[in-house]
Protein backbone atom coordinates (compact mmCIF):
# COMPACT_ATOMS: atom_id res chain seq x y z
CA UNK A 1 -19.31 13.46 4.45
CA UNK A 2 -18.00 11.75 7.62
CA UNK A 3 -19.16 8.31 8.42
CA UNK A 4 -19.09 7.08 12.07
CA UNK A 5 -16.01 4.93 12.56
CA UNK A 6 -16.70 1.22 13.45
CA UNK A 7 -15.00 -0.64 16.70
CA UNK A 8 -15.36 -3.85 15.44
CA UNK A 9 -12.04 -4.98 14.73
CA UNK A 10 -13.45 -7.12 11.49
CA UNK A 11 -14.60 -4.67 9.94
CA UNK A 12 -12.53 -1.74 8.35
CA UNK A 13 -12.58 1.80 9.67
CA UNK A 14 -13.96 4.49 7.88
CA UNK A 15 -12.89 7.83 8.54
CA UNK A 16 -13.37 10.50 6.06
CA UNK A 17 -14.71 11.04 2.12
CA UNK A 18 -13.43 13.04 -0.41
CA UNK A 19 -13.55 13.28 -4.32
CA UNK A 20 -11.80 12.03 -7.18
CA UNK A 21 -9.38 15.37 -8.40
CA UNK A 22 -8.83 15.99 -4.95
CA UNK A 23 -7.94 12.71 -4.29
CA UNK A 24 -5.52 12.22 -7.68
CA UNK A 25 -4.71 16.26 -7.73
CA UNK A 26 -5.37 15.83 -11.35
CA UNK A 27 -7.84 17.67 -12.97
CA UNK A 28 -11.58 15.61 -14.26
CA UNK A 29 -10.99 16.35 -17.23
CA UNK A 30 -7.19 14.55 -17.21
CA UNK A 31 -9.09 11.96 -15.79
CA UNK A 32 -11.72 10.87 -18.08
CA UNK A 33 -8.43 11.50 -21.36
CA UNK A 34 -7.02 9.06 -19.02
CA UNK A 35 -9.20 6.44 -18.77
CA UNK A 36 -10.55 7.26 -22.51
CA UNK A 37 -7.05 5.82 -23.43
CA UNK A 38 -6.21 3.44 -20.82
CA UNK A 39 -4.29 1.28 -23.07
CA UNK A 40 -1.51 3.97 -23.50
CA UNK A 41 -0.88 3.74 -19.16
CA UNK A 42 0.19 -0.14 -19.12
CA UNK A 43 2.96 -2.11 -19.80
CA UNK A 44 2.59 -5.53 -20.61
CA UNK A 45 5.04 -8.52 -20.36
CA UNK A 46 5.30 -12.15 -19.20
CA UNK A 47 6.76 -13.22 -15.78
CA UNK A 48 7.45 -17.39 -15.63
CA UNK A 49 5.68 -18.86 -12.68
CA UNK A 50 7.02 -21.82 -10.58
CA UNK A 51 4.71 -24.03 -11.87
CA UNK A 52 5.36 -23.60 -15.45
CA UNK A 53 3.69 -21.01 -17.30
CA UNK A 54 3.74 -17.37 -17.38
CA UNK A 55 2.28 -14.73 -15.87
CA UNK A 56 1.30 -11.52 -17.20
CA UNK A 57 2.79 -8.72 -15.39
CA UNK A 58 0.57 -5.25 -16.33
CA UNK A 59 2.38 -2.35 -14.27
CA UNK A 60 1.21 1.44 -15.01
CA UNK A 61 3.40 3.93 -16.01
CA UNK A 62 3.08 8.34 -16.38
CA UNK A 63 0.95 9.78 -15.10
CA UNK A 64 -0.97 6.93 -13.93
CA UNK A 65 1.31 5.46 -11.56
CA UNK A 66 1.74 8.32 -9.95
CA UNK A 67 -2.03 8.34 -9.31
CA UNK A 68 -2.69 5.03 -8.44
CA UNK A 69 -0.16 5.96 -5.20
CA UNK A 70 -2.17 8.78 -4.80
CA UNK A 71 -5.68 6.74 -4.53
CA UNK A 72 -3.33 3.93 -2.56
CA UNK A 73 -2.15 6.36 -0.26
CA UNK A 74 -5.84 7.73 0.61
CA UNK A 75 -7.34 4.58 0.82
CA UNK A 76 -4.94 4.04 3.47
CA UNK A 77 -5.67 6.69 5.23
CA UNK A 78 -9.52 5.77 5.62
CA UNK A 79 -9.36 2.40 6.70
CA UNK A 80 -8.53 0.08 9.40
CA UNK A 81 -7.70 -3.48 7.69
CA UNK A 82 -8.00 -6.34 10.29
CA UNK A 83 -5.23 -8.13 12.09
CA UNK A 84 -6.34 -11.66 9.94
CA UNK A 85 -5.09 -10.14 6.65
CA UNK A 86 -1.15 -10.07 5.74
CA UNK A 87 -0.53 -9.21 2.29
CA UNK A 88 0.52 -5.82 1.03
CA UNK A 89 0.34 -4.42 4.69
CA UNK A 90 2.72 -2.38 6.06
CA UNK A 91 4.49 -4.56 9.17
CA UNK A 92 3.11 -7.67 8.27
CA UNK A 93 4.15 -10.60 6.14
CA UNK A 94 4.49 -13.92 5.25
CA UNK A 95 6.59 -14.54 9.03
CA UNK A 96 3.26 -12.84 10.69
CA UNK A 97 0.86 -14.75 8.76
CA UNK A 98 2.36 -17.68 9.83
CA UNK A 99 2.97 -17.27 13.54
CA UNK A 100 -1.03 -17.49 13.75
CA UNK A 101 -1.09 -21.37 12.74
CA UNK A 102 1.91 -22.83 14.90
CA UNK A 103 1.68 -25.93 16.89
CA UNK A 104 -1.92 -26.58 15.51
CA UNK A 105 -3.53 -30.04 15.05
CA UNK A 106 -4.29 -29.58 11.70
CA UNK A 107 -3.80 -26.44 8.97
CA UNK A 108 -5.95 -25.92 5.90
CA UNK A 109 -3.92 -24.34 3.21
CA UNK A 110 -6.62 -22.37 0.19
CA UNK A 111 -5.83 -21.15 -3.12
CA UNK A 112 -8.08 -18.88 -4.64
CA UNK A 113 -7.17 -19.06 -8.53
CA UNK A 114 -6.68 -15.86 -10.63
CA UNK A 115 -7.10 -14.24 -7.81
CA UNK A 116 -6.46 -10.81 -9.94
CA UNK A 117 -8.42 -11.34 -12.85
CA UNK A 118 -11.22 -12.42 -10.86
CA UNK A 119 -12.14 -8.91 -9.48
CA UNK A 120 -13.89 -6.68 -11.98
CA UNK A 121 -14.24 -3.11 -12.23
CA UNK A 122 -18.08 -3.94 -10.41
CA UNK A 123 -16.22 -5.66 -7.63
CA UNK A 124 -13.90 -2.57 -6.58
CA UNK A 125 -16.86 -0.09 -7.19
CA UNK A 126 -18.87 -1.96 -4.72
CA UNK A 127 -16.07 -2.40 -1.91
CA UNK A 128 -15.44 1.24 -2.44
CA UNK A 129 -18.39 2.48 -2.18
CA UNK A 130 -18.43 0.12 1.37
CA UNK A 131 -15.77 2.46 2.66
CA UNK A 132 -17.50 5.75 2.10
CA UNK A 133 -17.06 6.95 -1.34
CA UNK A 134 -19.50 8.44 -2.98
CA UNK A 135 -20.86 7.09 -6.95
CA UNK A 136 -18.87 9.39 -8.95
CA UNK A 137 -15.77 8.95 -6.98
CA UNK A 138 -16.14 5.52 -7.26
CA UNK A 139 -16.51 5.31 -10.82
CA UNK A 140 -13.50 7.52 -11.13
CA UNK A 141 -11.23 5.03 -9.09
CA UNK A 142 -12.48 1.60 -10.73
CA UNK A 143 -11.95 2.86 -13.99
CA UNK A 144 -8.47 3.95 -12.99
CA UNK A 145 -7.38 0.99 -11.20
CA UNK A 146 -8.65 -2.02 -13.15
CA UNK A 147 -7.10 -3.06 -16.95
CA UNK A 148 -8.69 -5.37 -18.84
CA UNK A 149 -11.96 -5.91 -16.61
CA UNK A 150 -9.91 -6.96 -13.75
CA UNK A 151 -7.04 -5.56 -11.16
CA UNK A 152 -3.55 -5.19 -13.16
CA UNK A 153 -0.98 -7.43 -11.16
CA UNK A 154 2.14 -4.99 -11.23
CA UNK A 155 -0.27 -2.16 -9.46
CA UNK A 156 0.32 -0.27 -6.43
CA UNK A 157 -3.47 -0.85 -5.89
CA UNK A 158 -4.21 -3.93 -6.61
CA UNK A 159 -3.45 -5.75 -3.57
CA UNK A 160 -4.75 -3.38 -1.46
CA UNK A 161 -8.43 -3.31 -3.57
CA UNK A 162 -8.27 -7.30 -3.40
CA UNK A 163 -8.19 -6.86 0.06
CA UNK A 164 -11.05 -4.49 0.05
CA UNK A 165 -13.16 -6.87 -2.13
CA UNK A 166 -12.11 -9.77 -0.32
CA UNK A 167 -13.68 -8.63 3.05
CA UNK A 168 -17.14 -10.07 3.03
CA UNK A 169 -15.69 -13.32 2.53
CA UNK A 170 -13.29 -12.94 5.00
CA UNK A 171 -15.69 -12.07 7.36
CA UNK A 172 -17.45 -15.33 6.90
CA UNK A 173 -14.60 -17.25 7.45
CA UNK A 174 -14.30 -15.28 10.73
CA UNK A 175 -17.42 -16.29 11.80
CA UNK A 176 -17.41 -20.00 11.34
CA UNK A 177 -13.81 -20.13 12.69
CA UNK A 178 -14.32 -17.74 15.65
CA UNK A 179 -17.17 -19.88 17.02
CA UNK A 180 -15.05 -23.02 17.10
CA UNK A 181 -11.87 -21.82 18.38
CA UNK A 182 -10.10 -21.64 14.52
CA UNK A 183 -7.59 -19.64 13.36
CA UNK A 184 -8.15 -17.58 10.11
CA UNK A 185 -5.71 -15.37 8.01
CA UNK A 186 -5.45 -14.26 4.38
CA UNK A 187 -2.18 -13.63 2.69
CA UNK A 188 -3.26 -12.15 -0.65
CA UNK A 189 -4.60 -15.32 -2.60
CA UNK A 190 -3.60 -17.72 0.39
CA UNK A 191 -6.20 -18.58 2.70
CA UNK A 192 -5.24 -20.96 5.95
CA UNK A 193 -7.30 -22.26 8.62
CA UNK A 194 -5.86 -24.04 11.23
CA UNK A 195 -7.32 -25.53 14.68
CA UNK A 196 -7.02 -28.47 16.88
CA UNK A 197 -9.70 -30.14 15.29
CA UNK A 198 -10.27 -32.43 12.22
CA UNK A 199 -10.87 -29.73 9.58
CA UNK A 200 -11.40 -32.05 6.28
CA UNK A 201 -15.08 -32.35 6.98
CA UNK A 202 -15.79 -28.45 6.55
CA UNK A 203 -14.48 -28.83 3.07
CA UNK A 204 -17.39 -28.01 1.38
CA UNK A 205 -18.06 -24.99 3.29
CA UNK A 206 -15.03 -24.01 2.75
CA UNK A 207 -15.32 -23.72 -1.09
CA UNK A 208 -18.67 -22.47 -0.78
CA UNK A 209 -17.62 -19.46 1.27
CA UNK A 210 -15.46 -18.77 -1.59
CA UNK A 211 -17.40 -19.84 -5.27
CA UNK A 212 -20.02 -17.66 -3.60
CA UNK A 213 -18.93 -15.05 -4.26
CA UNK A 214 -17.48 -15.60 -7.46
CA UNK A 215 -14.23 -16.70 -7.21
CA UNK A 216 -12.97 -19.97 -7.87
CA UNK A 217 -10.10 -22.54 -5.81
CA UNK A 218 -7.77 -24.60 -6.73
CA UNK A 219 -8.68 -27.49 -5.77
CA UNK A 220 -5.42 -29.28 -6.44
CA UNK A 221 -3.39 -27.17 -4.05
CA UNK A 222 -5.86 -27.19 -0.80
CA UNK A 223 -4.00 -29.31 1.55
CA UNK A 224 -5.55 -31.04 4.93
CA UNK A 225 -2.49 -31.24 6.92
CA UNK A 226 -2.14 -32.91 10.54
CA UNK A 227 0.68 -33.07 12.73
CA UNK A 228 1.87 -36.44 11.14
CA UNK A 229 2.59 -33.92 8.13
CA UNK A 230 4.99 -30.87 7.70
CA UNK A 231 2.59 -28.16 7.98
CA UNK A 232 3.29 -25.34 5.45
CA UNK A 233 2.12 -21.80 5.52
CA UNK A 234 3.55 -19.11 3.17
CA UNK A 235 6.43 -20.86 2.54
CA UNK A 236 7.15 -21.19 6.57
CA UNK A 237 6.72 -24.94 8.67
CA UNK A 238 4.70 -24.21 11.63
CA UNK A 239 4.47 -27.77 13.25
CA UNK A 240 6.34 -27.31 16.48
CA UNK A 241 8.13 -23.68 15.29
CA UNK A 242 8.47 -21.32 12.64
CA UNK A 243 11.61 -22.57 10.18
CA UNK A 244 12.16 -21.55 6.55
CA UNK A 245 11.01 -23.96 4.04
CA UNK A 246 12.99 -24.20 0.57
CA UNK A 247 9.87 -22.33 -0.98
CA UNK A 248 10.13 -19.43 1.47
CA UNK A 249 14.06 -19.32 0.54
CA UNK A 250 13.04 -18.73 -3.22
CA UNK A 251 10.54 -16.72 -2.93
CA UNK A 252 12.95 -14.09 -1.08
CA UNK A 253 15.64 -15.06 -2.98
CA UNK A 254 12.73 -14.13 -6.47
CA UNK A 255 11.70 -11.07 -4.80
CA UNK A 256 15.22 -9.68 -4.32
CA UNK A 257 15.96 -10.74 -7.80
CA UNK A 258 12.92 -9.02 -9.11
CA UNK A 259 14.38 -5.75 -7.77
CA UNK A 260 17.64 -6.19 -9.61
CA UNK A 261 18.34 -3.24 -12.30
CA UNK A 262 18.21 -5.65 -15.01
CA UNK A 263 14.83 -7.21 -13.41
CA UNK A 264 11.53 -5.19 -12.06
CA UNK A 265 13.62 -2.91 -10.97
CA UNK A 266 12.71 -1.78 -6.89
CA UNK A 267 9.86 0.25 -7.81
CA UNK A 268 7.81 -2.28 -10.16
CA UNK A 269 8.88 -5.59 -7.73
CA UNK A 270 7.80 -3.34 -4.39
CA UNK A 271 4.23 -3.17 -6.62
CA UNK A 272 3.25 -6.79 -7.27
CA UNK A 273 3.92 -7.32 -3.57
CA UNK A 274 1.34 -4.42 -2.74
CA UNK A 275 3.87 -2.70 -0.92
CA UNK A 276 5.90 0.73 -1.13
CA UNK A 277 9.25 0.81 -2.16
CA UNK A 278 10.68 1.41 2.06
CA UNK A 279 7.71 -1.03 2.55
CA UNK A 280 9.46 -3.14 0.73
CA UNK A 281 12.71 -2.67 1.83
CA UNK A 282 11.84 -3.57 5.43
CA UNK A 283 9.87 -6.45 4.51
CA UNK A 284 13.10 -8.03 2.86
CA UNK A 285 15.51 -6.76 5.56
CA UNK A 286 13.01 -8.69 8.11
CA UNK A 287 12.79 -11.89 5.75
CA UNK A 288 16.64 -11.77 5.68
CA UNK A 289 16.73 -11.60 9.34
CA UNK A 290 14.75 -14.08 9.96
CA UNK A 291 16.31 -16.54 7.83
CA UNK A 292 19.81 -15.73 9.46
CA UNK A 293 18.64 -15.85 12.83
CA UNK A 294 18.03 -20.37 11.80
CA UNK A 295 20.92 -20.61 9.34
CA UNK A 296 23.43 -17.81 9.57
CA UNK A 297 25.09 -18.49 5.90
CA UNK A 298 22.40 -18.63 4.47
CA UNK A 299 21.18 -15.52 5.64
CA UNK A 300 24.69 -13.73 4.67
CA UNK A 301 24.48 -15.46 1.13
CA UNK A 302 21.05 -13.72 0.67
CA UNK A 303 21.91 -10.45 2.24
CA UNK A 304 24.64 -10.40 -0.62
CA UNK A 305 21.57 -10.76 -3.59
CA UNK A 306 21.16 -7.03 -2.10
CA UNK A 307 24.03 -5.61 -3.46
CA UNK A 308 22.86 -5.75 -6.88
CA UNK A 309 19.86 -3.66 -6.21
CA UNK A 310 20.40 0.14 -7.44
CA UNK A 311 18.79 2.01 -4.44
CA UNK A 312 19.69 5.34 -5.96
CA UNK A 313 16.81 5.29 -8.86
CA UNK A 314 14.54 4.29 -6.23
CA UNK A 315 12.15 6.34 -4.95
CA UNK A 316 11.14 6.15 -1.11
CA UNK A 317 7.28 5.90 -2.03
């Protein structure tokens, strides 16, 4: 089946269907032993967020990781995601997300809370079946990409089906910004609005857009922020220009960390970021750059957290 391919640029691209064996070259049968015992495919272990608490870190392993790359990888190859969305896309970032929001009046920072979790097995089905799947295909992939009745953080699909899921949402926020001059982007769980406007009296719509549709915000960490404010967007100030705050310092300085031997390890730390493990690589090496191009030492002092990573067990996936 081949679906006509949409010009909208808000809309993803659909360009071909397929079926679920082809797709994983694994045989149905290996499938449904697969997801019979699901519980056998995951690790499981605590990662300790900034904010106290921990995390729970579900990566894949066998035979399943190698087949959630293979659905990632085909996925990828029938859509078109749209310019507002940064997360766990190949050439864009946290630096891209930002440059969208500089020298803006105000900036509207949104975090949607267990973002993860949130999405069921229902969820993916549905956004699947959006890009041109057909029902049994769809079944197939939900059942192999969700753990627990939600997406496994630790994944190699899971930030890509958030994305998928996250659309129709996104799409709202397009609208109301795009008639009143506002700029929108999504990095993963981090919304941001920004315009040259008061923004604090669309607050309601702006958790309405969201709880909508199921998920919930937290409320403690949206931000109004004018220009009498540091303006902070994925860890970057975008006020007058784009600088390095300490939270975008440790984040890369986490990530590389995450990679170390003794850590994640490049493969498992590449995942959680919805990236592939060169993805990855360049998305550091750019970070890096960036961060040496405002403070040169510090850049060279990061650079050096590299040399710890063992980049011959890693594959270039």
């Amino acid at each position: 089946m081949v679906l006509p391919q949409l010009r909208n640029p808000n809309i993803i691209e659909v360009k071909s269907g397929c079926k679920a064996s082809e797709i994983t070259q694994t045989p149905a049968c290996d499938l449904y032993q697969i997801i019979e015992n699901i519980d056998n495919y995951y690790l499981s272990f605590p990662l300790k967020k900034k904010g106290g608490g921990f995390r729970i870190i579900t990566p894949p392993n066998g035979k399943l990781k190698s087949i959630q790359y293979l659905i990632k990888s085909d996925i990828e190859k029938r859509i078109q995601l749209p310019s507002y969305l940064h997360g766990g896309i190949s050439r864009r970032s946290i630096l891209t997300n930002a440059r969208a929001h500089l020298g803006k009046d105000m900036v509207v920072n949104i975090d949607i809370k267990d973002f993860f979790p949130s999405i069921k097995f229902e969820m993916v089905v549905s956004a699947l079946k959006r890009i041109g799947y057909d029902d049994n295909t769809s079944w197939f992939i939900g059942k192999l990409v969700t753990f627990n009745e939600g997406l496994p953080q630790g994944s190699p699909t899971s930030t890509l089906l958030a994305n998928l899921v996250f659309l129709p949402i996104d799409k709202r926020f397009v609208s109301f910004c795009e008639r009143r001059s506002l700029a929108y982007t999504r990095y993963v769980d981090d919304i941001t609005v920004s315009g040259n406007m008061n923004l604090k009296p669309f607050k309601g719509i702006f958790l309405q857009f969201v709880q909508e549709a199921g998920f919930k915000v937290s409320v403690q960490k949206m931000k109004f922020c004018g220009r009498d404010k540091q303006q902070i967007v994925t860890g970057l100030v975008v006020n007058d220009r784009i600088r390095p705050t300490r939270e975008f310092v440790r984040r890369l300085k986490k990530d590389i960390r995450n990679a170390w031997p003794d850590a994640l390890g490049m493969e498992m730390a590449s995942s959680m970021l919805g990236l592939s493990v060169m993805e990855f690589y360049h998305n550091l090496w750019g970070r890096i750059s960036f961060t040496k191009s405002i403070d040169c030492k510090l850049g060279r002092n990061i650079r050096a957290l590299l040399t710890k990573v063992d980049w011959a067990t890693t594959s270039p996936v």
